[in-house]
C-alpha atoms as a PDB file:
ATOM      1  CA  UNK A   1      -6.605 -22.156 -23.069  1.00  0.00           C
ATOM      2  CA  UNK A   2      -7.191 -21.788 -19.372  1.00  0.00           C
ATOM      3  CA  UNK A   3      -9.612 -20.368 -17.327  1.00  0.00           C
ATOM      4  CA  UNK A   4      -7.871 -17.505 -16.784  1.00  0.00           C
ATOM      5  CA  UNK A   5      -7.223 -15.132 -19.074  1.00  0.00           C
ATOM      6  CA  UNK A   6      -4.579 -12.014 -17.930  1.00  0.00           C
ATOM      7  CA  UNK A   7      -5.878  -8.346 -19.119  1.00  0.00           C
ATOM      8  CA  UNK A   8      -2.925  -6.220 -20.736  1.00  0.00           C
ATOM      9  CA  UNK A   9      -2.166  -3.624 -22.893  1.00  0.00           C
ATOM     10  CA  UNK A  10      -0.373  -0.889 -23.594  1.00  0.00           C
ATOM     11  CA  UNK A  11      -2.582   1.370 -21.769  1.00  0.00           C
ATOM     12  CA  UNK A  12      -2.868  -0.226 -18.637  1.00  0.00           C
ATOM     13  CA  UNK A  13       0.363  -0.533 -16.344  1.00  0.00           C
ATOM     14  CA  UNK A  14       2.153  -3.695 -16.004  1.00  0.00           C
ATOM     15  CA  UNK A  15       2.268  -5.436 -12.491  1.00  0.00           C
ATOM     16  CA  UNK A  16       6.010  -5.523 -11.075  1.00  0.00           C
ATOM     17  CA  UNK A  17       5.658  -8.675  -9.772  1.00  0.00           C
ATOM     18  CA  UNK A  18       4.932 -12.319 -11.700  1.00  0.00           C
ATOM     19  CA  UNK A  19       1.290 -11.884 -12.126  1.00  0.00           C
ATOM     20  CA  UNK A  20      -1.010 -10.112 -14.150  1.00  0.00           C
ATOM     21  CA  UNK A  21      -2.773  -6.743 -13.365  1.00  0.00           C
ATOM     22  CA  UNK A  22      -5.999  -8.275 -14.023  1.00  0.00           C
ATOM     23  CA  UNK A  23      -7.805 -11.295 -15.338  1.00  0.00           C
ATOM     24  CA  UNK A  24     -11.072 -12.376 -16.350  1.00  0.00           C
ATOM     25  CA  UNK A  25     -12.277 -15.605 -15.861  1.00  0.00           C
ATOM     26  CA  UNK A  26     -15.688 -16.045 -17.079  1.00  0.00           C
ATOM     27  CA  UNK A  27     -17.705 -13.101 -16.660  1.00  0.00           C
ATOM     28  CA  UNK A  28     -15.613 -11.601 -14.050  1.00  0.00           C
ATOM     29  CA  UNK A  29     -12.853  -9.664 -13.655  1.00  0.00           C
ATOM     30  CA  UNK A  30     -10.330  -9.494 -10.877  1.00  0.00           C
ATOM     31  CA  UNK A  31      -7.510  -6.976 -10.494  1.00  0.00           C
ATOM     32  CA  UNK A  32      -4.585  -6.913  -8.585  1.00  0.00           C
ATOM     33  CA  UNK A  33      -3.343  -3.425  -6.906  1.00  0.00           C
ATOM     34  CA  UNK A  34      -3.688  -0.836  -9.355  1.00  0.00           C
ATOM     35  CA  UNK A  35      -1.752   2.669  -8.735  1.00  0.00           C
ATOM     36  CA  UNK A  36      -1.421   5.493  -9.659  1.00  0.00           C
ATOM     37  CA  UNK A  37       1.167   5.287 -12.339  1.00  0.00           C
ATOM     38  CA  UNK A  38       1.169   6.799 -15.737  1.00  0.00           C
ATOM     39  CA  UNK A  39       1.734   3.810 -18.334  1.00  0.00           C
ATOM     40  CA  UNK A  40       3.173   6.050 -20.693  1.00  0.00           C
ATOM     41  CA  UNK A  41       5.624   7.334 -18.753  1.00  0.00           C
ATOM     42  CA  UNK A  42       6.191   4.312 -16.019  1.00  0.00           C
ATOM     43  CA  UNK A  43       5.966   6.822 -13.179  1.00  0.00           C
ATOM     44  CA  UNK A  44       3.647   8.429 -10.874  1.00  0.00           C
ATOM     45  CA  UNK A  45       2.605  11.699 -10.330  1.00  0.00           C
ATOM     46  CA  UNK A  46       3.655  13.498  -6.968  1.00  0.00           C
ATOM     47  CA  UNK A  47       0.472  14.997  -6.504  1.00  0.00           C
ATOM     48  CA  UNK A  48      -1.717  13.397  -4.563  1.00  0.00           C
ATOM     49  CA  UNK A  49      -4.702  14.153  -6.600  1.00  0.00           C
ATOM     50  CA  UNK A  50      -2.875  13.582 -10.123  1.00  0.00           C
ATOM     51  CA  UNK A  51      -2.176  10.291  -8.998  1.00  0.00           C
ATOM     52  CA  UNK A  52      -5.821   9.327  -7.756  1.00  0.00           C
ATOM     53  CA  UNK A  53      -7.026  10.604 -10.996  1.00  0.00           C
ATOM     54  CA  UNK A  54      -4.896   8.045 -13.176  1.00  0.00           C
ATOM     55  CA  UNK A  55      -5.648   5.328 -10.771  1.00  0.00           C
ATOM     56  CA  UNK A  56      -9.178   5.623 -11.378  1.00  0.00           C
ATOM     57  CA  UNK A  57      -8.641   6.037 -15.247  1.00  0.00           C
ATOM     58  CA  UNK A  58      -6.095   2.736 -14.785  1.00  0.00           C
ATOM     59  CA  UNK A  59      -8.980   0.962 -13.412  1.00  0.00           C
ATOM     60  CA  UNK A  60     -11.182   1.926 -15.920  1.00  0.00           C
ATOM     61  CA  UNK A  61      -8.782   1.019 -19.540  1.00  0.00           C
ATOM     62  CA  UNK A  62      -8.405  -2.448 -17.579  1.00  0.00           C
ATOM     63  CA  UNK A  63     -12.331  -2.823 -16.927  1.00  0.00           C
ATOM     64  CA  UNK A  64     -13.227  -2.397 -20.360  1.00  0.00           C
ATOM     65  CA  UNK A  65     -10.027  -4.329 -21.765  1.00  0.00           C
ATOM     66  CA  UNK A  66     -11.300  -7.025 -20.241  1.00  0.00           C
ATOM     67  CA  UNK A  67     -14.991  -6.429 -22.097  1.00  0.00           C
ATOM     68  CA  UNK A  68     -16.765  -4.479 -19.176  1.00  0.00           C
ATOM     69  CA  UNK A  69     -17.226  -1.332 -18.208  1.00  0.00           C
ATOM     70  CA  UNK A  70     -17.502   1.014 -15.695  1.00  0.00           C
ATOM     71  CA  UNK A  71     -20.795   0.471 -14.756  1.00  0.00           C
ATOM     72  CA  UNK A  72     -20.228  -3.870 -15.015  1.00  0.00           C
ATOM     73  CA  UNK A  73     -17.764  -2.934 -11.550  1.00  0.00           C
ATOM     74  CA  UNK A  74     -19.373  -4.317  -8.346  1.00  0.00           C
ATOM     75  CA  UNK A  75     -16.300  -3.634  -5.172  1.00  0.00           C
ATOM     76  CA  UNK A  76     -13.510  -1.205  -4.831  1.00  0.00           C
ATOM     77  CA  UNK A  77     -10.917  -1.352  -2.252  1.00  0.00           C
ATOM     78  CA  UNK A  78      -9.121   1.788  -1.670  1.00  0.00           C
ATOM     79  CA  UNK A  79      -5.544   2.001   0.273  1.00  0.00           C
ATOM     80  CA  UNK A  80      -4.388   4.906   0.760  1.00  0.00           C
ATOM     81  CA  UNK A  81      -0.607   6.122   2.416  1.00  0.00           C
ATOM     82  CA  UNK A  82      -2.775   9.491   3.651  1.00  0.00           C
ATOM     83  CA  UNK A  83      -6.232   8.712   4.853  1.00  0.00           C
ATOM     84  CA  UNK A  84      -7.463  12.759   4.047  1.00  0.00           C
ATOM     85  CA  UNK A  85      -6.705  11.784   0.683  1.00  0.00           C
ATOM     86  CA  UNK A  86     -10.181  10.251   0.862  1.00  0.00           C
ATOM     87  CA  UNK A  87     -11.924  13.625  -0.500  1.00  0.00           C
ATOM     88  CA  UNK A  88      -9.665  13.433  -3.430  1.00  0.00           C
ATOM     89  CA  UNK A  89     -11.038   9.687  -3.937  1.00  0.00           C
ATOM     90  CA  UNK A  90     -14.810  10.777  -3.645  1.00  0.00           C
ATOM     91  CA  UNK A  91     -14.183  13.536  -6.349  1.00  0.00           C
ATOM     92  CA  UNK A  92     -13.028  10.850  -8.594  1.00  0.00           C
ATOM     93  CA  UNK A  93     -15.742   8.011  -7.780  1.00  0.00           C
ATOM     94  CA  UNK A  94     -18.520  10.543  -8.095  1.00  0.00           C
ATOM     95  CA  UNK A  95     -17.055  11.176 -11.611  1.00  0.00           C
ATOM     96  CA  UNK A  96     -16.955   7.859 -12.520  1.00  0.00           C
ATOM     97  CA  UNK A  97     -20.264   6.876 -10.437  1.00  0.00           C
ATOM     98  CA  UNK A  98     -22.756  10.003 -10.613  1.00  0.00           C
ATOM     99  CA  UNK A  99     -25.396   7.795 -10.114  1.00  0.00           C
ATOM    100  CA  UNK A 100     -26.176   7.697  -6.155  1.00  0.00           C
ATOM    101  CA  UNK A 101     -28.250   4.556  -7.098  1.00  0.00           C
ATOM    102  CA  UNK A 102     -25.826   2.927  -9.411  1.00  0.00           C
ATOM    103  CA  UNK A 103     -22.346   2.765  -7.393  1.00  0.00           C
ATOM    104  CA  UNK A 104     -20.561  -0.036  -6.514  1.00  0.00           C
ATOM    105  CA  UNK A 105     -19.407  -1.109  -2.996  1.00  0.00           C
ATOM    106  CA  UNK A 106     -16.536   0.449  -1.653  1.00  0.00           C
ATOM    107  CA  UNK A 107     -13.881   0.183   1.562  1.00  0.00           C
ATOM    108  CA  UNK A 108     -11.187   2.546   2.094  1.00  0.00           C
ATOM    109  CA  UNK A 109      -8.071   1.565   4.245  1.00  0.00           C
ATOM    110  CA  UNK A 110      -5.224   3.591   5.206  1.00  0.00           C
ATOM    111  CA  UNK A 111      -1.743   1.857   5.146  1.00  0.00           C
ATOM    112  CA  UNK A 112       1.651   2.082   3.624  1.00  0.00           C
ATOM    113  CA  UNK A 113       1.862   1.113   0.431  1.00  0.00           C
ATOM    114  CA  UNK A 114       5.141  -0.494  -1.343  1.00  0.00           C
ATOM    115  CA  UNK A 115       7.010   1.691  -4.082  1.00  0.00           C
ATOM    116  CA  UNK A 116       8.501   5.129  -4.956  1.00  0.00           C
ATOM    117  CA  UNK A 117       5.964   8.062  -3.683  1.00  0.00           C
ATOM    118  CA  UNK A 118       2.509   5.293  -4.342  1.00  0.00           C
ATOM    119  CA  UNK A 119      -0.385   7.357  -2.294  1.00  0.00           C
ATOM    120  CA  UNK A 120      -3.232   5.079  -3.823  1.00  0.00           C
ATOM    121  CA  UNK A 121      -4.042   1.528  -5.266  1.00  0.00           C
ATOM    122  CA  UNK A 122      -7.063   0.131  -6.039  1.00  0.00           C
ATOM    123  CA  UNK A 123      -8.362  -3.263  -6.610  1.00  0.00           C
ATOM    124  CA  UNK A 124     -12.457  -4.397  -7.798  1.00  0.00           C
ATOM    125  CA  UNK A 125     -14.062  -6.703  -8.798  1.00  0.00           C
ATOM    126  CA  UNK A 126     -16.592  -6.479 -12.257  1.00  0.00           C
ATOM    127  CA  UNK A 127     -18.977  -8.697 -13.248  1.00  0.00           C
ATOM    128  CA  UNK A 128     -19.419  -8.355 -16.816  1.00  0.00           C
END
């Protein structure tokens, strides 16, 4: 087996392209751009703060599919197409980080993002 192993499931959307969504190696997991996107329904919300909301929970099924959890993540990045989206992201990080002295790192960009009506992805790092 190699270092690498890719995090999947049913829960957590597949990556469009030819690599994985996440992966662990070690104790550490890496993902890829996560959106927005529903994986039961393969599509993404047109509200901005619908679709913030899944990305979060997206990042969290792939955290602890990979072993972690929320608390084992150490760096967000944030892109955003709309950068006053950013009070919809703090509503969801202080849901999933309440704890002022517990939160991971975090950077927020503004830029277009590729695909259909995509307002957010995401990408961290966890060490687990």
């Amino acid at each position: 087996m190699g270092k690498r192993q890719a995090i999947a499931g049913k829960d957590i959307p597949s990556h469009p392209q030819p690599f994985p969504t996440a992966v662990r190696v070690g104790n550490m997991i890496f993902s890829s751009a996560i959106s927005g996107e529903n994986p039961a329904t393969e599509s993404r919300a047109e509200d901005a703060g619908e679709q913030i909301a899944q990305a979060f929970e997206n990042m969290r099924r792939i955290v602890e599919t990979g072993g972690g959890t929320v608390g084992d993540i150490a760096k967000v990045v944030v892109y955003l197409t709309d950068r006053k989206d950013r009070e919809l992201v703090n509503r969801e990080w202080l849901k999933m980080f309440p704890d002022e002295n517990d939160r991971p790192v975090r950077h927020t960009i503004a830029t277009d993002l590729p695909g259909k009506n995509m307002l957010i992805q995401l990408e961290f790092i966890a060490v687990v």
